[in-house]
N, C-alpha and C. Protein backbone atom coordinates (compact mmCIF):
# COMPACT_ATOMS: atom_id res chain seq x y z
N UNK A 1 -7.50 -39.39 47.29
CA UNK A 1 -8.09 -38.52 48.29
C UNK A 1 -7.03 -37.51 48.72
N UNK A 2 -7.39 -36.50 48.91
CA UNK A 2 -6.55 -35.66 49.37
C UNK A 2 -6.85 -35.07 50.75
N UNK A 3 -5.49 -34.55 51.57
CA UNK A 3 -5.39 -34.66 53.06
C UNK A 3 -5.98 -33.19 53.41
N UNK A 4 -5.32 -32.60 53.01
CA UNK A 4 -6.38 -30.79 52.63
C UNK A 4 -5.99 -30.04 51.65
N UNK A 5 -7.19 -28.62 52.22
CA UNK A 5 -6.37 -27.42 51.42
C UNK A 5 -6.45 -26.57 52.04
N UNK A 6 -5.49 -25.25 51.67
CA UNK A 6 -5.27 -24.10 52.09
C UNK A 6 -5.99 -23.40 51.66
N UNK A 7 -6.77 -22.02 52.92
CA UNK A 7 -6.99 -21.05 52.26
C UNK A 7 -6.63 -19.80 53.23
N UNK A 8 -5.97 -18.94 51.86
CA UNK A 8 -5.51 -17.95 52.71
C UNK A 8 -6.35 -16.60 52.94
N UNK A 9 -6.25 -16.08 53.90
CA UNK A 9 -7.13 -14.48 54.53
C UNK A 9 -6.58 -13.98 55.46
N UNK A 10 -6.97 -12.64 55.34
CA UNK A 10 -6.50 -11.84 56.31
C UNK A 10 -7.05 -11.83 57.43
N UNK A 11 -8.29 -12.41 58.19
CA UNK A 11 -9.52 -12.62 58.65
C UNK A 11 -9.48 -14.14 59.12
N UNK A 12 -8.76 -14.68 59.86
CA UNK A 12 -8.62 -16.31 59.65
C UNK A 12 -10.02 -16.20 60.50
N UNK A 13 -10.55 -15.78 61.80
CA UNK A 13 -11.73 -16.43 62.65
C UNK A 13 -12.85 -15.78 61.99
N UNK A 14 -13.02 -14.96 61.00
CA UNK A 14 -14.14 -14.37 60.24
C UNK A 14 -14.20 -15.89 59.51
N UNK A 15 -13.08 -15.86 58.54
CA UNK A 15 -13.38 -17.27 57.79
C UNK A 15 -13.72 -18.55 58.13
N UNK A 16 -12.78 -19.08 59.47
CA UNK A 16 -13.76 -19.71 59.49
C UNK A 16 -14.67 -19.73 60.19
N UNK A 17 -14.93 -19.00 60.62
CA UNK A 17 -16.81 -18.86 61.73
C UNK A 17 -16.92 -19.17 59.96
N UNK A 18 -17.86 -18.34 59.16
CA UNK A 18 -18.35 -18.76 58.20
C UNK A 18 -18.55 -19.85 57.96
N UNK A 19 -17.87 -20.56 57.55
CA UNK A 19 -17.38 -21.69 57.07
C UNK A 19 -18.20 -22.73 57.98
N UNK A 20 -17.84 -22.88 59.58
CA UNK A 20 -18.63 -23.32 60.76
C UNK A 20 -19.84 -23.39 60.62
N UNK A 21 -20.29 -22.22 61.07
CA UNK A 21 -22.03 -21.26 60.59
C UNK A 21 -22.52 -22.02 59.64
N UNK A 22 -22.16 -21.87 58.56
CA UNK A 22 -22.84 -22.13 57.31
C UNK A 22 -22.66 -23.74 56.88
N UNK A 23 -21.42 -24.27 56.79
CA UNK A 23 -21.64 -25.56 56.33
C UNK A 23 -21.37 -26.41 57.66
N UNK A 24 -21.15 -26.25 58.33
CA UNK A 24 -21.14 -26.75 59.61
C UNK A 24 -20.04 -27.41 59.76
N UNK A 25 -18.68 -26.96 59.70
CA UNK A 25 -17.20 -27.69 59.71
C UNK A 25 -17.14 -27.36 61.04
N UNK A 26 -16.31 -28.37 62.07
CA UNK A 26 -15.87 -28.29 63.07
C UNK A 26 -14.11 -27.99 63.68
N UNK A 27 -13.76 -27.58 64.49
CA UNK A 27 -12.17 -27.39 64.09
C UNK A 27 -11.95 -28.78 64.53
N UNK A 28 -10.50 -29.23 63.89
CA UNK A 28 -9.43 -29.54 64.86
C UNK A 28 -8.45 -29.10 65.64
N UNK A 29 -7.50 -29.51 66.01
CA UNK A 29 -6.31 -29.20 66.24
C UNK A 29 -5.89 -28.61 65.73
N UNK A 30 -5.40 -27.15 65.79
CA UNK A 30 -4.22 -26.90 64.87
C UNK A 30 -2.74 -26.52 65.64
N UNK A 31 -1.49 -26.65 65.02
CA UNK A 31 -0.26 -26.68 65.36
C UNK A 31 0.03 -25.64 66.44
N UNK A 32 0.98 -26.05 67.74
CA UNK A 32 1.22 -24.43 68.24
C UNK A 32 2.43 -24.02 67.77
N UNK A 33 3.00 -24.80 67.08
CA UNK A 33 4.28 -23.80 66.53
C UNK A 33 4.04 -23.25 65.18
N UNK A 34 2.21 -22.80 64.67
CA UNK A 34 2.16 -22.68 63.69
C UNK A 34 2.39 -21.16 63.34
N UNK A 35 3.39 -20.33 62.57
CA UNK A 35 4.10 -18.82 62.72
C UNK A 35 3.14 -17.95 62.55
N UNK A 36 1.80 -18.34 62.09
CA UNK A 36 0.47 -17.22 61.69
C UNK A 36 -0.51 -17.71 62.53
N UNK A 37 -1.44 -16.99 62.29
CA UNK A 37 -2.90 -17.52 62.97
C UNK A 37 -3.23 -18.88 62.33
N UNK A 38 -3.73 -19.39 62.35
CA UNK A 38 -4.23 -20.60 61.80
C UNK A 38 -5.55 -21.08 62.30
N UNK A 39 -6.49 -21.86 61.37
CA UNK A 39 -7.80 -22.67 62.20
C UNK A 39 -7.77 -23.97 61.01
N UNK A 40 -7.83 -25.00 61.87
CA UNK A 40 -8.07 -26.26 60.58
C UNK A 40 -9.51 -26.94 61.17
N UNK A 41 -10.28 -26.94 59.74
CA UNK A 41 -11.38 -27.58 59.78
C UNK A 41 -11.47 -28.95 59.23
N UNK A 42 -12.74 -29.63 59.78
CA UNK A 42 -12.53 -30.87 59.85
C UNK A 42 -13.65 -30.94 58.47
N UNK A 43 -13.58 -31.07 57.19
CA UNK A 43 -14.80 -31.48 56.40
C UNK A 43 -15.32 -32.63 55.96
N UNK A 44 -14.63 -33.63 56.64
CA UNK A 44 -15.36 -35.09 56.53
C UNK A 44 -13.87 -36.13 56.02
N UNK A 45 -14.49 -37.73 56.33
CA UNK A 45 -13.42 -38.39 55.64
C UNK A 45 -12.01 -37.83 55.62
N UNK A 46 -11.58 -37.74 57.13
CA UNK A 46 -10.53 -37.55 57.53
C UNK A 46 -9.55 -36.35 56.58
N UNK A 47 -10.33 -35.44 56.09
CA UNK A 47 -9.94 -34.18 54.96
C UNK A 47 -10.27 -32.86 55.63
N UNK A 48 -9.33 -31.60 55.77
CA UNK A 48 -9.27 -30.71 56.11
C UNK A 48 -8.94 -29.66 55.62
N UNK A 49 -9.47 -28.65 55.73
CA UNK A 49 -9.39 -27.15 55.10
C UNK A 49 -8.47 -26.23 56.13
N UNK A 50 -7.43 -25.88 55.92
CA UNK A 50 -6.69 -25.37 56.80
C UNK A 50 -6.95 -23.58 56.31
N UNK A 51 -7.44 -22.63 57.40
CA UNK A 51 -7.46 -21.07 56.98
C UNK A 51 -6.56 -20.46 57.70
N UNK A 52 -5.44 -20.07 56.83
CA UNK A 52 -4.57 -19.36 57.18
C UNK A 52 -3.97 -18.01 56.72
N UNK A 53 -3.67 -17.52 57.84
CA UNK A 53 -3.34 -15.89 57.43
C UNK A 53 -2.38 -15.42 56.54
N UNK A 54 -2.67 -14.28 55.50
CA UNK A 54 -1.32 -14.25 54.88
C UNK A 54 -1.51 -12.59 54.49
N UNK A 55 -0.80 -12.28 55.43
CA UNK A 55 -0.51 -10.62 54.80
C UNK A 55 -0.70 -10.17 53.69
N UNK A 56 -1.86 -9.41 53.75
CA UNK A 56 -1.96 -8.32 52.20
C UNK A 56 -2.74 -9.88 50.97
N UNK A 57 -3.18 -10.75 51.58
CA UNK A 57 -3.86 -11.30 50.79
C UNK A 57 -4.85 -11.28 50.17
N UNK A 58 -5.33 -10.89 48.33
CA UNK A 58 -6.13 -10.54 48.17
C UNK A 58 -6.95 -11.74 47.09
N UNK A 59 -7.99 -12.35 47.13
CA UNK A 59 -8.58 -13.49 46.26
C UNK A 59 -8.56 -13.11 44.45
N UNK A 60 -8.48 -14.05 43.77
CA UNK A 60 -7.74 -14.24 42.62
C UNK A 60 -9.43 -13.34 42.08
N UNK A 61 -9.12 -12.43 41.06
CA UNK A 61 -10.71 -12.15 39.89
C UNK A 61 -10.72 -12.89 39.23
N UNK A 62 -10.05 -14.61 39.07
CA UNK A 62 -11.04 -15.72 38.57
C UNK A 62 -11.67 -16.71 39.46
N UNK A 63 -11.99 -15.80 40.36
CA UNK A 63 -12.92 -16.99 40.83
C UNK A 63 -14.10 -17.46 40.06
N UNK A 64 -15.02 -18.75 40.02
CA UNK A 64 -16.25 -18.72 39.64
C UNK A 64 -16.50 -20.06 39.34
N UNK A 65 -17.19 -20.04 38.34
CA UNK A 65 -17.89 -21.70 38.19
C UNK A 65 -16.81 -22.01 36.84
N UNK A 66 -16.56 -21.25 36.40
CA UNK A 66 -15.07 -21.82 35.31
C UNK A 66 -13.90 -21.09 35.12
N UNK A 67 -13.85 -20.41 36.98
CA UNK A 67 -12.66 -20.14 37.47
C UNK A 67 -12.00 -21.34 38.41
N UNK A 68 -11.64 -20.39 38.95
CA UNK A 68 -11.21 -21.21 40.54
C UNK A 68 -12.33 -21.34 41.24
N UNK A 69 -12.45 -22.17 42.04
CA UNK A 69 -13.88 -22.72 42.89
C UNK A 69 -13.61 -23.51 43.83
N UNK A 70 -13.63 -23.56 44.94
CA UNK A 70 -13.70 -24.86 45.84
C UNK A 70 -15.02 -25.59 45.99
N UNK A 71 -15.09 -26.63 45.68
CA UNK A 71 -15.94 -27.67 45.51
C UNK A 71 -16.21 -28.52 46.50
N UNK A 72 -17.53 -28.75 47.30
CA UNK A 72 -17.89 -29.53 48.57
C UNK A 72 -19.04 -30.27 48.15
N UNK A 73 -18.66 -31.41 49.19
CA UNK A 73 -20.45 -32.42 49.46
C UNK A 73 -21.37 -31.76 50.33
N UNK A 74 -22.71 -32.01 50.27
CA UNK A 74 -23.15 -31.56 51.30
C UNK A 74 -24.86 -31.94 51.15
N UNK A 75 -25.48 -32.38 52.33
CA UNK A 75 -26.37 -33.88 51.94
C UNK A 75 -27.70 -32.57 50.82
N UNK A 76 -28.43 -32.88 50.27
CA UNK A 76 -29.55 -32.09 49.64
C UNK A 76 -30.69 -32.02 50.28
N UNK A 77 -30.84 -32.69 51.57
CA UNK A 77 -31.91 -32.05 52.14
C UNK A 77 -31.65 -31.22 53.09
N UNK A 78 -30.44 -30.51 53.56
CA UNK A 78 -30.27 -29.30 54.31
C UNK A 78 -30.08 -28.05 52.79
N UNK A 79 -29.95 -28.40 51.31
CA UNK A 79 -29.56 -27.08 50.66
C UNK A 79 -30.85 -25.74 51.23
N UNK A 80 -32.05 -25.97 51.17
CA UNK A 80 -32.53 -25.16 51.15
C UNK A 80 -32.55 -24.49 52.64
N UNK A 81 -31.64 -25.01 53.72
CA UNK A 81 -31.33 -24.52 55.05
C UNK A 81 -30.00 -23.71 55.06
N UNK A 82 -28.98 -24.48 53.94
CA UNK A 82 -28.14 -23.87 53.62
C UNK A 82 -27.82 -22.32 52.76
N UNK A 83 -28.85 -22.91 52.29
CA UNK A 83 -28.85 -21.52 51.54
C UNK A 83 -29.39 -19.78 52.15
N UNK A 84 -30.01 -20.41 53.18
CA UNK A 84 -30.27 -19.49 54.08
C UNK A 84 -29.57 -19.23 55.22
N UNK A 85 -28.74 -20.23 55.18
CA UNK A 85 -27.46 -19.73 56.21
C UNK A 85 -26.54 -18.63 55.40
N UNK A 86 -26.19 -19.34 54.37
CA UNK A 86 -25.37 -18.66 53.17
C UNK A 86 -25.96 -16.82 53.83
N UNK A 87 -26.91 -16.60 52.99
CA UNK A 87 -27.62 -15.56 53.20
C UNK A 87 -27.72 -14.67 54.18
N UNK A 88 -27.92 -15.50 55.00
CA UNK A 88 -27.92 -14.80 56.61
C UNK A 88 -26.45 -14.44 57.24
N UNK A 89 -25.57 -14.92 56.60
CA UNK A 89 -23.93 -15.11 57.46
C UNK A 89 -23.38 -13.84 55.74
N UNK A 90 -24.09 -13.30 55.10
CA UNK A 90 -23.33 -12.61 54.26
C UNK A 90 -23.33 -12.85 53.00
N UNK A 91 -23.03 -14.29 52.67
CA UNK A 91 -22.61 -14.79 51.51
C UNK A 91 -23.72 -14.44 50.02
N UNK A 92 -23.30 -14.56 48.85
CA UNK A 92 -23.68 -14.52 47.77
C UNK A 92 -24.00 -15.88 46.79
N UNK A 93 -25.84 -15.87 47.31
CA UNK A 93 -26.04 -17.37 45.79
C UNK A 93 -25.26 -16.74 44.70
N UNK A 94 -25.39 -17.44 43.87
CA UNK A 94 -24.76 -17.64 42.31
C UNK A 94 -25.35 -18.35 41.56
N UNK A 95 -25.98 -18.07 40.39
CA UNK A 95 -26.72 -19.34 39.68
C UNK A 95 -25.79 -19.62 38.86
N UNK A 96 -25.80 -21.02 38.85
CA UNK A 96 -24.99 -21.97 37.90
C UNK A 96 -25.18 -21.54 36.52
N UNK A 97 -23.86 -21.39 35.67
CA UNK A 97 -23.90 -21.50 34.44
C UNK A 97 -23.97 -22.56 33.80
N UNK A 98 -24.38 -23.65 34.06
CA UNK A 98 -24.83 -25.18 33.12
C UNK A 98 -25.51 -25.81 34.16
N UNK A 99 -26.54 -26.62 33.17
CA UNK A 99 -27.20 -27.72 33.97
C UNK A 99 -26.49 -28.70 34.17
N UNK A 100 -27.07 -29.48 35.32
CA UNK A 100 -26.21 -30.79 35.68
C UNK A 100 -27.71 -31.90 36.12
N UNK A 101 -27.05 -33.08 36.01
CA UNK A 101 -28.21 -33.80 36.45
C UNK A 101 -28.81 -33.80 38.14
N UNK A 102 -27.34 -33.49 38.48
CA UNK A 102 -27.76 -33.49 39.92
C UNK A 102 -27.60 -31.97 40.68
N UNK A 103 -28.23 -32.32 41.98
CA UNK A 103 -28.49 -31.02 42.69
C UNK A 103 -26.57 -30.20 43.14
N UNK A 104 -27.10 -29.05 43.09
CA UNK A 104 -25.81 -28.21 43.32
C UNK A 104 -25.83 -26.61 43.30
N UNK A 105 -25.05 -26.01 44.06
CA UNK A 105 -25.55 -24.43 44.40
C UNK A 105 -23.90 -23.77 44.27
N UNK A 106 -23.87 -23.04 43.95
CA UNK A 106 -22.79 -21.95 43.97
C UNK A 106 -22.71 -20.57 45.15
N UNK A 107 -21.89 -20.14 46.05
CA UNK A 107 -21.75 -19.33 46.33
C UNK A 107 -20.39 -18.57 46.49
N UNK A 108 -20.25 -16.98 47.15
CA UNK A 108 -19.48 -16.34 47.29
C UNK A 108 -19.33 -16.22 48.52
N UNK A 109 -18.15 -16.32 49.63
CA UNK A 109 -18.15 -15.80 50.90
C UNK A 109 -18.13 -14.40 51.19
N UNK A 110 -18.05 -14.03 51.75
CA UNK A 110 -18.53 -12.73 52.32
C UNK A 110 -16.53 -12.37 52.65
N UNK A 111 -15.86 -12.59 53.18
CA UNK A 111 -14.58 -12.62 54.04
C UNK A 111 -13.61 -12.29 52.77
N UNK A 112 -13.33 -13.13 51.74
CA UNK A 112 -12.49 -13.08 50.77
C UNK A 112 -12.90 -13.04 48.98
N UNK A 113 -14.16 -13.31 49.04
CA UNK A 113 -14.64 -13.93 47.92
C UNK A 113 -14.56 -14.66 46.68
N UNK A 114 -13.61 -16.30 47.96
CA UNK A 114 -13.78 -17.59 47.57
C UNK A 114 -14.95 -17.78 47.13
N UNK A 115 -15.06 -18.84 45.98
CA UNK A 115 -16.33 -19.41 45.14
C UNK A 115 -16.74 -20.83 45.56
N UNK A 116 -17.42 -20.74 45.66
CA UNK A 116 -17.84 -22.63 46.61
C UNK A 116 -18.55 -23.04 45.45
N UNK A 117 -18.49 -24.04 45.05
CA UNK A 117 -19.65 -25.19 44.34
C UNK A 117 -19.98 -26.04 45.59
N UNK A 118 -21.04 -26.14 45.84
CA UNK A 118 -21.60 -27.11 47.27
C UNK A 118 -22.40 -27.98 45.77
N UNK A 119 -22.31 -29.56 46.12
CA UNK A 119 -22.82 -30.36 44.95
C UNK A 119 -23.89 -31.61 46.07
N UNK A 120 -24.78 -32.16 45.73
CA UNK A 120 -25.61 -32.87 46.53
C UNK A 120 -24.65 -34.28 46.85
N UNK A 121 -24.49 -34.49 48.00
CA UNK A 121 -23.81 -35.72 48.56
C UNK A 121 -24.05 -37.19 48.16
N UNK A 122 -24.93 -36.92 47.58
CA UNK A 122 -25.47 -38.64 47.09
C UNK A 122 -24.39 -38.55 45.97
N UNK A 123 -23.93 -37.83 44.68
CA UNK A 123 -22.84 -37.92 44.19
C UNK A 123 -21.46 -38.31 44.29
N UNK A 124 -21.12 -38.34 45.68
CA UNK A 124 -19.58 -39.30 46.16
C UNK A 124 -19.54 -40.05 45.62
N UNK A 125 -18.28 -40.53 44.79
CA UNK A 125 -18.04 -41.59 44.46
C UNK A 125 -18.58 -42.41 45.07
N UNK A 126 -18.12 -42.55 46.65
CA UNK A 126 -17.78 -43.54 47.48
C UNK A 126 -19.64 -44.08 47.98
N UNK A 127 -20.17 -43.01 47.51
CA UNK A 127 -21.83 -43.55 47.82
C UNK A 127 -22.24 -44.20 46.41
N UNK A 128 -22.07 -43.76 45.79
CA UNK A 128 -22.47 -44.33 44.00
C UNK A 128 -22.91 -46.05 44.28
C-alpha cells in the first residue's frame, strides 16, 4: 500500500476543489512549515494525494490510458453521478481504449490535464 502521491499545479485550490467536487476527497491536515501552498487529500484507507504547487509546472503530453494516469476506486453506483460531476466541474470523459470485464471511466481534469482511470470499487483487492 502506498502512503501517497504528489501532484503538482500551479492552481493548488482549483485542484483540489475539483478533486473534492467531483470525487468527493476530503482534506487533511497539511504541514505549516510546508514552503509552497499545499492541500492533502484524504482518498481512503489511510492514503493521500498531496497537491502541491510548483512553479511553471506544466503536465507531461503522455498522459492517457497507456500514458501516465492516476488510477482510483470509486463505488459504481455513483459513476453515472460522477460523471456528471466530471462534466459539470469542467473535466473531459475519455472512452477507454480496451475492454475490461469490469466497470471503469477515464477522465481529464480541467486544472492541469491529469488523466484519471476511476475503476468500479468492488475490484479492491481487499474486497475480492
Amino acid at each position: 500500500m502506498f502512503a501517497h502521491l504528489t501532484l503538482a499545479t500551479q492552481d493548488v485550490e482549483r485542484t483540489a476543489a475539483f478533486l473534492e467536487k467531483t470525487l468527493g476527497y476530503t482534506r487533511n491536515p497539511s504541514p505549516a512549515n510546508s514552503p509552497v501552498p499545499t492541500v492533502w487529500l484524504n482518498v481512503g484507507r489511510s492514503q493521500e494525494m498531496h497537491v502541491t504547487f510548483v512553479e511553471g509546472f506544466r503536465v507531461s503530453g503522455f498522459e492517457g490510458e497507456f500514458g501516465r494516469h492516476i488510477a482510483v476506486y470509486h463505488p459504481v453506483e455513483d459513476f453515472a453521478g460522477l460523471k456528471q460531476r466530471l462534466t459539470d466541474a469542467g473535466g473531459e470523459l475519455i472512452e477507454p481504449m480496451r475492454t475490461t470485464a469490469h466497470q471503469r471511466l477515464f477522465f481529464r481534469e480541467p486544472v492541469n490535464g491529469y488523466v484519471f482511470e476511476v475503476i468500479d470499487q468492488a475490484r479492491q483487492p481487499w474486497s475480492l
